[in-house]
Protein backbone atom coordinates (compact mmCIF):
# COMPACT_ATOMS: atom_id res chain seq x y z
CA UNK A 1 82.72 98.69 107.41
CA UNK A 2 82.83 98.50 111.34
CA UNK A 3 85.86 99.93 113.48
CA UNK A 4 87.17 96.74 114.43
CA UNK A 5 87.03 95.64 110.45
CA UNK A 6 88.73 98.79 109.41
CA UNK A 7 91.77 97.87 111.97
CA UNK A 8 92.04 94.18 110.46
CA UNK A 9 91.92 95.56 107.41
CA UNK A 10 94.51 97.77 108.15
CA UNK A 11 96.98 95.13 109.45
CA UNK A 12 96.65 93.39 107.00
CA UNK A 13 98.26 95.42 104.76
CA UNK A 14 101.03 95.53 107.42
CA UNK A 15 101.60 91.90 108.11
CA UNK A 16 100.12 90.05 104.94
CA UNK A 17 101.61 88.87 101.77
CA UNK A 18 101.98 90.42 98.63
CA UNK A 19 98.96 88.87 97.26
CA UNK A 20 97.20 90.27 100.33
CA UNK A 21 98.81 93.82 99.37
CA UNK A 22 97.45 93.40 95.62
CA UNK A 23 93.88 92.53 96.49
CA UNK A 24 93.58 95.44 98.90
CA UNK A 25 95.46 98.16 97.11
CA UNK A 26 93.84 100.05 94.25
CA UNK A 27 95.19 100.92 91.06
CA UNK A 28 94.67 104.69 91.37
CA UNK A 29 96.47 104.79 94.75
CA UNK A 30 98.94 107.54 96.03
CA UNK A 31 101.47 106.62 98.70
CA UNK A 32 104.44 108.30 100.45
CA UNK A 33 106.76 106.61 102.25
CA UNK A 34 109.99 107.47 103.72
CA UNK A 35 111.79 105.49 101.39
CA UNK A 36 113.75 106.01 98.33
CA UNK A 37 111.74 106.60 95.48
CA UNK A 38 108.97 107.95 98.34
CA UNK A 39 106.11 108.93 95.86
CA UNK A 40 104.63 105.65 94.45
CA UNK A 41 101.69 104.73 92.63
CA UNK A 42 99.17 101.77 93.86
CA UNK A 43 101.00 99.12 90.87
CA UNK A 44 104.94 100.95 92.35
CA UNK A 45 103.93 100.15 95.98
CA UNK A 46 102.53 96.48 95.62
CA UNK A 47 105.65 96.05 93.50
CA UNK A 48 107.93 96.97 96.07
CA UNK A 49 106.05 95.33 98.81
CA UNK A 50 106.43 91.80 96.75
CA UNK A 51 110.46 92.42 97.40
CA UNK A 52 110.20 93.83 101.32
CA UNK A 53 109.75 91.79 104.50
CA UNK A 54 106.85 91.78 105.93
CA UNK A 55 106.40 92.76 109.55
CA UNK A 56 105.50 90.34 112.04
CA UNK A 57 103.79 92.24 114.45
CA UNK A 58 102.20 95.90 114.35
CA UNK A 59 99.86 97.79 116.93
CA UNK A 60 98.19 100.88 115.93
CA UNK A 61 97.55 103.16 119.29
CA UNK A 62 96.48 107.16 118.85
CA UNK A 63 93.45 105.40 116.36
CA UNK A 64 91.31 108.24 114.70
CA UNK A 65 88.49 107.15 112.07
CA UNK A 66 86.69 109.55 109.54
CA UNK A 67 83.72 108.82 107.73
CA UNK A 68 83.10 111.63 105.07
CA UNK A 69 80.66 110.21 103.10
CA UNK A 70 79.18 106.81 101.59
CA UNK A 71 81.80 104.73 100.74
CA UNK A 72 84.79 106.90 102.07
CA UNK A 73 87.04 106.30 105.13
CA UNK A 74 89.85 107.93 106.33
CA UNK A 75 91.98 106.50 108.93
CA UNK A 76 95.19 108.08 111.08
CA UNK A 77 97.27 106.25 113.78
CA UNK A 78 100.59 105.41 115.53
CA UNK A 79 101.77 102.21 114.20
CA UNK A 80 104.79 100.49 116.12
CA UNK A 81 105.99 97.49 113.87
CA UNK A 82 108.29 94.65 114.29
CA UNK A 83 109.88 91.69 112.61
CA UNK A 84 112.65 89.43 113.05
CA UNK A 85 116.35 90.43 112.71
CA UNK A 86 115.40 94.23 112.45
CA UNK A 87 114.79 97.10 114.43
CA UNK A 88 111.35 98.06 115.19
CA UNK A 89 109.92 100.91 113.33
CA UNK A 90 107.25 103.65 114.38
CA UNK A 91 105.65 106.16 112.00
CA UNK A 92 102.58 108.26 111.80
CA UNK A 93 99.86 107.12 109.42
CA UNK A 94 96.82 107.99 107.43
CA UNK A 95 95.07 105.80 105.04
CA UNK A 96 91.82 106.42 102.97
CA UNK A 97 89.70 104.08 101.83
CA UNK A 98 86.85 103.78 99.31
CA UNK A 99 84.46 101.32 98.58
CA UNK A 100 83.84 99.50 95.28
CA UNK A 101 81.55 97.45 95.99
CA UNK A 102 79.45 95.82 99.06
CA UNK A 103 81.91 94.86 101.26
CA UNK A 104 84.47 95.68 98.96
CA UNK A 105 87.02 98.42 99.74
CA UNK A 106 90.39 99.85 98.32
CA UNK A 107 93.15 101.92 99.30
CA UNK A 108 93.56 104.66 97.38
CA UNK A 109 95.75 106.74 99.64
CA UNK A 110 98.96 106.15 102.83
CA UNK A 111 101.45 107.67 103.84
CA UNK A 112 103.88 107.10 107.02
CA UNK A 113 105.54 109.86 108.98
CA UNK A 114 108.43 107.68 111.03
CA UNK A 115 108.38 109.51 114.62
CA UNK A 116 110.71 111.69 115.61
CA UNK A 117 113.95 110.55 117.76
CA UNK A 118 114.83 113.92 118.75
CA UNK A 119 112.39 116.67 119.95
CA UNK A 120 111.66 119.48 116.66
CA UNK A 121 112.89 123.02 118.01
């Protein structure tokens, strides 16, 4: 998969439907997110994402791609999201994906880090 797939891909997990989520997700995924119940499974996150608003917008900046080996990539970046009648939001993030298939690719782990508002001492 090229860079500028690997970002599409990417947003799309951001900005597109649950359906979107469930095709892209897979089973054996690990997320944490800095939300209540924060650990979830890949079937616990696309569950929760059917029930969440979707962002309308997201840019990734501070973009770092990995490739370990054949069919493994590991992403990290500064995502600043936004949708309507909410703040914005702006974590940290890592992703790793792995392929199944030609052209076929799941996430099997993300997590977010929201930034900081206050320098650490």
């Amino acid at each position: 998969m090229d860079d500028t797939r690997v970002w599409n891909f990417e947003e799309s997990l951001w900005t597109g439907d649950a359906a979107q989520y469930h095709a892209l997700i897979d089973d054996e995924c690990v997320m944490v997110l800095p939300e209540h119940p924060f650990i979830l499974t890949g079937a616990q996150a696309i569950e929760t994402v059917a029930d969440t608003p979707r962002w309308t917008t997201v840019t990734f900046t501070e973009k770092q791609i990995m490739r370990p080996q054949e069919g493994l990539i590991a992403i990290a970046y500064k995502a600043q999201a936004e949708r309507e009648n909410a703040d914005g939001y702006t974590a940290y993030c890592t992703t790793t994906m792995r392929r199944l298939e030609h052209e076929e690719w799941r996430v099997v782990q993300h997590q977010q880090t929201p930034a900081l508002t206050t320098p650490a001492v």
